[in-house]
C-alpha atoms as a PDB file:
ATOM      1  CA  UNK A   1     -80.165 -22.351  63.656  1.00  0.00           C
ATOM      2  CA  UNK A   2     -77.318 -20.889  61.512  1.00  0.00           C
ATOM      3  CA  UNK A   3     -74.403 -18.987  62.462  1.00  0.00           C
ATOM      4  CA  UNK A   4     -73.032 -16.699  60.584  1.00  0.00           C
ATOM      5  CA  UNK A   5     -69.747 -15.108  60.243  1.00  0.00           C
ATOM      6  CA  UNK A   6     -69.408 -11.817  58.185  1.00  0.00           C
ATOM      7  CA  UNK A   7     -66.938  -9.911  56.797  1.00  0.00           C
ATOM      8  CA  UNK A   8     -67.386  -6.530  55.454  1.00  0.00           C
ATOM      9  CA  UNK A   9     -64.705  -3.866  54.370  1.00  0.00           C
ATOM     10  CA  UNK A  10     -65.180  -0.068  54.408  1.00  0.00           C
ATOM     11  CA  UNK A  11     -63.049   1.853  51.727  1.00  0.00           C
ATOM     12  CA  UNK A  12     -63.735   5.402  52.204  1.00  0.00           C
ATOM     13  CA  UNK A  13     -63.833   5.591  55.876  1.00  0.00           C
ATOM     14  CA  UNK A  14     -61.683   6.421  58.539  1.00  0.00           C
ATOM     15  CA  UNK A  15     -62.118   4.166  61.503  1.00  0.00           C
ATOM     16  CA  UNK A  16     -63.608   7.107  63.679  1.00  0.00           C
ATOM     17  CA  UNK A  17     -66.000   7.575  60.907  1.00  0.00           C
ATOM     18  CA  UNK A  18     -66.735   4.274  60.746  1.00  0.00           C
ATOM     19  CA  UNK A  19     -67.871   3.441  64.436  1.00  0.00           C
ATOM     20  CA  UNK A  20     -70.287   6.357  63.780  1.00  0.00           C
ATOM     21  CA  UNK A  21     -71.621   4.757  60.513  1.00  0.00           C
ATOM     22  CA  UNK A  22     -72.235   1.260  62.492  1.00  0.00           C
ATOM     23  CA  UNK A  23     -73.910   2.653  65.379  1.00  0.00           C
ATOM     24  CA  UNK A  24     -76.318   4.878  63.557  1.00  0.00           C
ATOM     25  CA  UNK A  25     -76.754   1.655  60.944  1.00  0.00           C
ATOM     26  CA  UNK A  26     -77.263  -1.126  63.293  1.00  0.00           C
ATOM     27  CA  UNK A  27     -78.483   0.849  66.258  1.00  0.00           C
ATOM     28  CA  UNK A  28     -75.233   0.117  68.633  1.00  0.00           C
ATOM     29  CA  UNK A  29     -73.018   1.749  70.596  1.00  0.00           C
ATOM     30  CA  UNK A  30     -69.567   0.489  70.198  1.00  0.00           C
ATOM     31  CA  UNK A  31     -66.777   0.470  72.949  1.00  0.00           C
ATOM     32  CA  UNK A  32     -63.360   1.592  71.946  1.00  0.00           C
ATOM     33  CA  UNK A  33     -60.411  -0.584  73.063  1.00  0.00           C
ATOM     34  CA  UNK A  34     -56.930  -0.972  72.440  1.00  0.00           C
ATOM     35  CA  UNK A  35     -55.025  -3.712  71.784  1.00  0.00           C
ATOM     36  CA  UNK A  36     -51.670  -4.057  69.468  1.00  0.00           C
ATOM     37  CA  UNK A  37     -52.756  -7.576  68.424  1.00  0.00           C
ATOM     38  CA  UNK A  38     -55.834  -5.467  66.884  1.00  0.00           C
ATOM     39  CA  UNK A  39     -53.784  -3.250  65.440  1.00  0.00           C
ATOM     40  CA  UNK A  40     -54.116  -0.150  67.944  1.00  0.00           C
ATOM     41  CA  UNK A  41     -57.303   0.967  68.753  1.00  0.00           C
ATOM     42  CA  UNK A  42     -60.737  -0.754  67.949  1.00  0.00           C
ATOM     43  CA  UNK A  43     -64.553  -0.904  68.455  1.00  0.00           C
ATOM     44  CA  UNK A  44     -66.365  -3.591  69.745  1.00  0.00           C
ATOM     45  CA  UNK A  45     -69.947  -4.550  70.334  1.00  0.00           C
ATOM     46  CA  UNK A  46     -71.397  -7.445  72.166  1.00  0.00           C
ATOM     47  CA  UNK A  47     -70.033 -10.779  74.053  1.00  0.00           C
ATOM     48  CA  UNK A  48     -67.951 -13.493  72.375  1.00  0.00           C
ATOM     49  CA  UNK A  49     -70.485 -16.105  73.286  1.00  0.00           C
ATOM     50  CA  UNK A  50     -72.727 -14.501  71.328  1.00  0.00           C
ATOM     51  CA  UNK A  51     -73.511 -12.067  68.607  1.00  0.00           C
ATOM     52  CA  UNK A  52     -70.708  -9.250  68.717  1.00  0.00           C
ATOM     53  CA  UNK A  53     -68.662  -7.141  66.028  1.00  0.00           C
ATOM     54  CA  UNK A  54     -65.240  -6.151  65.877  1.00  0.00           C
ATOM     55  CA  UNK A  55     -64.575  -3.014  63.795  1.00  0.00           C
ATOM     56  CA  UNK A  56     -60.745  -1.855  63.463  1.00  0.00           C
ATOM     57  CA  UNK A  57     -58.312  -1.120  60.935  1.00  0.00           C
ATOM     58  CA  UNK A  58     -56.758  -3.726  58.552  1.00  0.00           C
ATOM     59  CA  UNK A  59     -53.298  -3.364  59.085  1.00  0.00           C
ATOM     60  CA  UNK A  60     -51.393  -5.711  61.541  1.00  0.00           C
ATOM     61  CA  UNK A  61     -49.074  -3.690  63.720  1.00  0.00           C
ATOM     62  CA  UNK A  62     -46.093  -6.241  63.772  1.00  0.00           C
ATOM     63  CA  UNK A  63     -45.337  -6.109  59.616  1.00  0.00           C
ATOM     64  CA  UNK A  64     -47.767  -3.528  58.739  1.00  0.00           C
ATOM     65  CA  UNK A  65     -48.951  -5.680  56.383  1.00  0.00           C
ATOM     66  CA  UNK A  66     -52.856  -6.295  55.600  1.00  0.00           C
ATOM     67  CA  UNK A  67     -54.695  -8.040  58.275  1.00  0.00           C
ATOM     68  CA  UNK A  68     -57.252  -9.488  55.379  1.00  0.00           C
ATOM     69  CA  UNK A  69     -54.412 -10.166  53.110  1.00  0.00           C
ATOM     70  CA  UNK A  70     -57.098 -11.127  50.182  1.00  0.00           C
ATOM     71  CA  UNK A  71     -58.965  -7.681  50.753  1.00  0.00           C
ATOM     72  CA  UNK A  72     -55.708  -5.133  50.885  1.00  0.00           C
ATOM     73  CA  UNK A  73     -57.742  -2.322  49.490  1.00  0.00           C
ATOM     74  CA  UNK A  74     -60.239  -1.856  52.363  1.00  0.00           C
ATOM     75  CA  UNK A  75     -58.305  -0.023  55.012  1.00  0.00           C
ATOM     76  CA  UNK A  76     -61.460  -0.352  57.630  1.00  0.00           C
ATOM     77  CA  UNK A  77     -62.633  -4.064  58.660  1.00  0.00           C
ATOM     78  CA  UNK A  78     -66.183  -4.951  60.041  1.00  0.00           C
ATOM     79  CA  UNK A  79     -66.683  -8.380  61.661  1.00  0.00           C
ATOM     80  CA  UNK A  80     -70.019  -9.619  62.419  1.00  0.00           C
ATOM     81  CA  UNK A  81     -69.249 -12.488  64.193  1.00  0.00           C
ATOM     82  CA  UNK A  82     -71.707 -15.338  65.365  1.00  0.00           C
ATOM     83  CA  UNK A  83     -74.826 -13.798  64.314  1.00  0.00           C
ATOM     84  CA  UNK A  84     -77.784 -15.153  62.832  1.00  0.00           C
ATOM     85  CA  UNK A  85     -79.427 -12.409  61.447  1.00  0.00           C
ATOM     86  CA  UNK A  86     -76.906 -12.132  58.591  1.00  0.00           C
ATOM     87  CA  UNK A  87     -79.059 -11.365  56.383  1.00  0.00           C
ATOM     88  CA  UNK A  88     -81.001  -8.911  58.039  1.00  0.00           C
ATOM     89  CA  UNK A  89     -77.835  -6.675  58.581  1.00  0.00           C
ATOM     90  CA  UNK A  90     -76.895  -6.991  55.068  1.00  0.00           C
ATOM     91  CA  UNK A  91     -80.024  -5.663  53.997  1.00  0.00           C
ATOM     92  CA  UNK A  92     -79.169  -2.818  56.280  1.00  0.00           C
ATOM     93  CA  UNK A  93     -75.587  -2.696  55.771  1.00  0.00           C
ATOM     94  CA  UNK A  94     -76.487  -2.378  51.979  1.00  0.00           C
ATOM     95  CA  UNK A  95     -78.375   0.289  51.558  1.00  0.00           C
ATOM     96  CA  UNK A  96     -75.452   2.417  51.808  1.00  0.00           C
ATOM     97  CA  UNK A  97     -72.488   1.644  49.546  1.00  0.00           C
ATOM     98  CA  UNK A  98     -69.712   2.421  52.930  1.00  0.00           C
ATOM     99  CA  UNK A  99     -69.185  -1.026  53.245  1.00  0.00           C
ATOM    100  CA  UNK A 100     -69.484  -4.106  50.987  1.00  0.00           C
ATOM    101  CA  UNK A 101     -69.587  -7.711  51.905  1.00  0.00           C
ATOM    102  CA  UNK A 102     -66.046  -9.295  51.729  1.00  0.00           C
ATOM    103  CA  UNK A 103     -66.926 -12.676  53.501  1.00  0.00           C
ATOM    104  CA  UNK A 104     -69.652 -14.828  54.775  1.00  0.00           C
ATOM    105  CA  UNK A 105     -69.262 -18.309  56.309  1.00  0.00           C
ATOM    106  CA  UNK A 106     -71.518 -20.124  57.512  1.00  0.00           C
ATOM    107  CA  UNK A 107     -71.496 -22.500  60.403  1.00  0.00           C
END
């Protein structure tokens, strides 16, 4: 099997926006949380031993600086994190031009 870790970035969204976008998209229903190592509040979907996504704004709250220093111009970051359907939700993800794919790694 092959695990996949994705990256996508969201230009023209605001977060709130955003955790609408995903849930209708992927057929989820995200659960807010707060954390200042996030960078304030954030949405999260599934188990960390498993599939699960992390959706939250790139800005670190300690310098204010990008979170995803190499993708600075996409204020809203989804991670799809341990997944292997990555290519399913891409498909998905991509027929809508809200988010683009930033990063995939495979493991």
């Amino acid at each position: 099997m092959t695990i996949a870790y994705d990256l996508y970035g969201g230009r023209e969204l605001s977060l709130l926006l955003a955790k609408e976008y995903v849930e209708e998209m992927l057929g989820v229903s995200l659960e807010e949380r707060e954390s200042s190592y996030q960078g304030g509040i954030y949405y999260v979907w599934g188990r960390n031993d498993s599939e699960h996504y992390v959706l939250k704004v790139n800005v670190d709250s300690f310098d204010e600086e990008p979170v995803e220093q190499d993708f600075p111009d996409f204020p809203v970051l989804l991670y799809i994190n341990a997944t292997e359907r990555s290519s399913s939700i891409e498909e998905v993800v991509r027929k809508d031009s809200f988010f683009k794919l930033l990063r995939h790694e495979v493991f």
